[in-house]
Protein backbone atom coordinates (compact mmCIF):
# COMPACT_ATOMS: atom_id res chain seq x y z
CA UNK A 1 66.16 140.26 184.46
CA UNK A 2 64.62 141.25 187.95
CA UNK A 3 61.68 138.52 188.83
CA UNK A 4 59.16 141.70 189.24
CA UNK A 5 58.81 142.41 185.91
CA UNK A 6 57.45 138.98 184.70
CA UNK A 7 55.19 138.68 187.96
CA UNK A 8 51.59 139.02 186.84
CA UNK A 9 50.59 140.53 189.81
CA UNK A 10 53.51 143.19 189.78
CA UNK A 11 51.95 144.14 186.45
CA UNK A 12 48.36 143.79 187.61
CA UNK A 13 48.78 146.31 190.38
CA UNK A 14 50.27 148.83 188.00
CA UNK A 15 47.50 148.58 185.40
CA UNK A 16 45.19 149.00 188.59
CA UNK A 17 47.06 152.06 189.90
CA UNK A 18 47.11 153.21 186.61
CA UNK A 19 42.92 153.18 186.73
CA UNK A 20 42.90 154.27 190.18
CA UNK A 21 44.62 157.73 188.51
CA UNK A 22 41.97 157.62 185.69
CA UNK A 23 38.74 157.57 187.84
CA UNK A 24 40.15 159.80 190.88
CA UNK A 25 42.32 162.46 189.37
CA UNK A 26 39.77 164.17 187.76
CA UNK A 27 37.68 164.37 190.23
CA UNK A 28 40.07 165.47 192.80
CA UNK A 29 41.24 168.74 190.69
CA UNK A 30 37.96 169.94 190.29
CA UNK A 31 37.99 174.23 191.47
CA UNK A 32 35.42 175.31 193.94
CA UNK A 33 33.75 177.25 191.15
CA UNK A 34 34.04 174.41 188.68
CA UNK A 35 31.80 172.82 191.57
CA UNK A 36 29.61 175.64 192.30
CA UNK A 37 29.25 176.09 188.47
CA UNK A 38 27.73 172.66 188.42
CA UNK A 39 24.82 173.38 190.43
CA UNK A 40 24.00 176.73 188.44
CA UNK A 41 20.32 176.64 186.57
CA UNK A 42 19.52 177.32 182.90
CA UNK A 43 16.75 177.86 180.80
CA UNK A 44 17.28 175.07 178.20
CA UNK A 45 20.53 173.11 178.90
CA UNK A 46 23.71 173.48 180.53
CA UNK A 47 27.03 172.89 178.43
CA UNK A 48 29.28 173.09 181.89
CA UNK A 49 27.43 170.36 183.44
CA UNK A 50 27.35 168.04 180.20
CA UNK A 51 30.98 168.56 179.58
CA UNK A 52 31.88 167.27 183.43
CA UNK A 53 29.07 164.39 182.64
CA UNK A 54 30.93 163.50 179.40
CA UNK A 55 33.83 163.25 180.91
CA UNK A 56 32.96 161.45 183.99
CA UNK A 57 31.75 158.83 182.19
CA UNK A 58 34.32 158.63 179.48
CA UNK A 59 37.50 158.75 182.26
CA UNK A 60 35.44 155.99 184.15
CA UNK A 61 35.30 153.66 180.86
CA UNK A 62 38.86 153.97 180.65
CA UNK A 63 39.45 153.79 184.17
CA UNK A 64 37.72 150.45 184.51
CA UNK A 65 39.36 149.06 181.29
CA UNK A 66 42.58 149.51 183.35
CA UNK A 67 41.29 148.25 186.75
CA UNK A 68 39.65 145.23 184.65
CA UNK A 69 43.31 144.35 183.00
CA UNK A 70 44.81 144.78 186.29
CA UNK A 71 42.79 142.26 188.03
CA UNK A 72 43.37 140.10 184.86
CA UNK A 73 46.96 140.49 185.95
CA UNK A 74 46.28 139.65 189.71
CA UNK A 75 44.36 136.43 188.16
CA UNK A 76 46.92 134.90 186.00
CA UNK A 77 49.36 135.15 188.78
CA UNK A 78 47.37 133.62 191.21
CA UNK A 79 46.87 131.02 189.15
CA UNK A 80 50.14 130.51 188.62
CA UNK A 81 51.20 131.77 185.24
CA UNK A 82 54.31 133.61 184.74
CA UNK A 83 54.80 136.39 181.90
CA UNK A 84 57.72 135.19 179.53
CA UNK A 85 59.87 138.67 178.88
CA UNK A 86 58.48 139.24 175.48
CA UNK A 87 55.23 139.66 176.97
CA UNK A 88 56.38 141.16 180.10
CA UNK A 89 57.83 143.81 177.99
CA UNK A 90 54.97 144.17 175.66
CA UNK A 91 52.47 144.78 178.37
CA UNK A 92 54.62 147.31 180.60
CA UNK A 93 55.53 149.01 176.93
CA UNK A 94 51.30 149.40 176.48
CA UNK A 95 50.38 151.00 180.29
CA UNK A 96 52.75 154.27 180.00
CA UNK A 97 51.27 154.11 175.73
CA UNK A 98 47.62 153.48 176.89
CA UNK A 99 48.15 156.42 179.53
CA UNK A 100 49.93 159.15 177.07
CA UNK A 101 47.39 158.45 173.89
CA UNK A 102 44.32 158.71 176.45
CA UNK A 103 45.71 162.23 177.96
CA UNK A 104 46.44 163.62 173.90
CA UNK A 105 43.26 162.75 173.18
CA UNK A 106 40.87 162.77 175.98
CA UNK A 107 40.22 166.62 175.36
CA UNK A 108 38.99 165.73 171.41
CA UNK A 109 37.04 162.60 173.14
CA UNK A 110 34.82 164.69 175.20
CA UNK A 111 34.05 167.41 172.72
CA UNK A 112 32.90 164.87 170.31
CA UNK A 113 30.45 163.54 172.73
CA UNK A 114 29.55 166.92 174.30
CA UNK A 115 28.83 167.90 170.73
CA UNK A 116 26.34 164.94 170.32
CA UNK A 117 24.76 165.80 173.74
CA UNK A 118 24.63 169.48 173.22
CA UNK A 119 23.19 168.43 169.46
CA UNK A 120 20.57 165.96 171.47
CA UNK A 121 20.03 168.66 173.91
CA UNK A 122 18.98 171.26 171.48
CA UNK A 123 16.88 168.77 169.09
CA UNK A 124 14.81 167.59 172.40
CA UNK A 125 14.33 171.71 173.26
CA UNK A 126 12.69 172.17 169.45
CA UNK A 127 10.57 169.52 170.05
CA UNK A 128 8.50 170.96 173.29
């Protein structure tokens, strides 16, 4: 087996390229008028702008999980340590894993937590 794949800092850098896509793709495929959308006004609240908050914050929780195991990685193998190839192969099974459940479910993710907002939103409106 190739020396890469046990090298903690091999495995590192792909858990922190792996958060690196989390936090900036996103961002970087956001339209003009999902932009321009953004800085529209409304009377009570605005759904478009909670739903890109939502899931700013949520891809940035998952992004720095990643960038926070990846430096892990760099660690340990700066130290020293060396994955044995059960491990090796556990840990390069869970980054593609990690990355496919958090795309299928990112979608249901934000609405849950848009509907809370929108829900906290409306509740705060009532009360003025």
């Amino acid at each position: 087996m190739s020396q890469w794949f046990i090298d903690p800092n091999v495995v590192g850098l792909a858990y922190d390229a792996a958060g690196i896509f989390v936090f900036g793709v996103p961002a970087v495929i956001l339209s003009t008028e999902q932009i321009a959308s953004a800085g529209e006004s409304f009377w009570d609240y605005d759904a478009g702008a909670m739903r890109k908050l939502v899931e700013q914050r949520l891809d940035t929780f998952v992004g720095s999980l990643l960038l926070v195991a990846g430096f892990l990685g760099q660690f340990t193998s700066a130290v020293g340590l060396v994955l044995f190839v059960p491990a090796a192969v556990a840990v390069w099974v869970a980054l593609p894993f990690v990355l496919i459940c958090y795309l299928m479910l990112r979608s249901r993710l934000v609405q849950r937590q848009l509907d809370r907002a929108i829900s906290i939103a409306k509740q705060r409106a009532a009360q003025q």
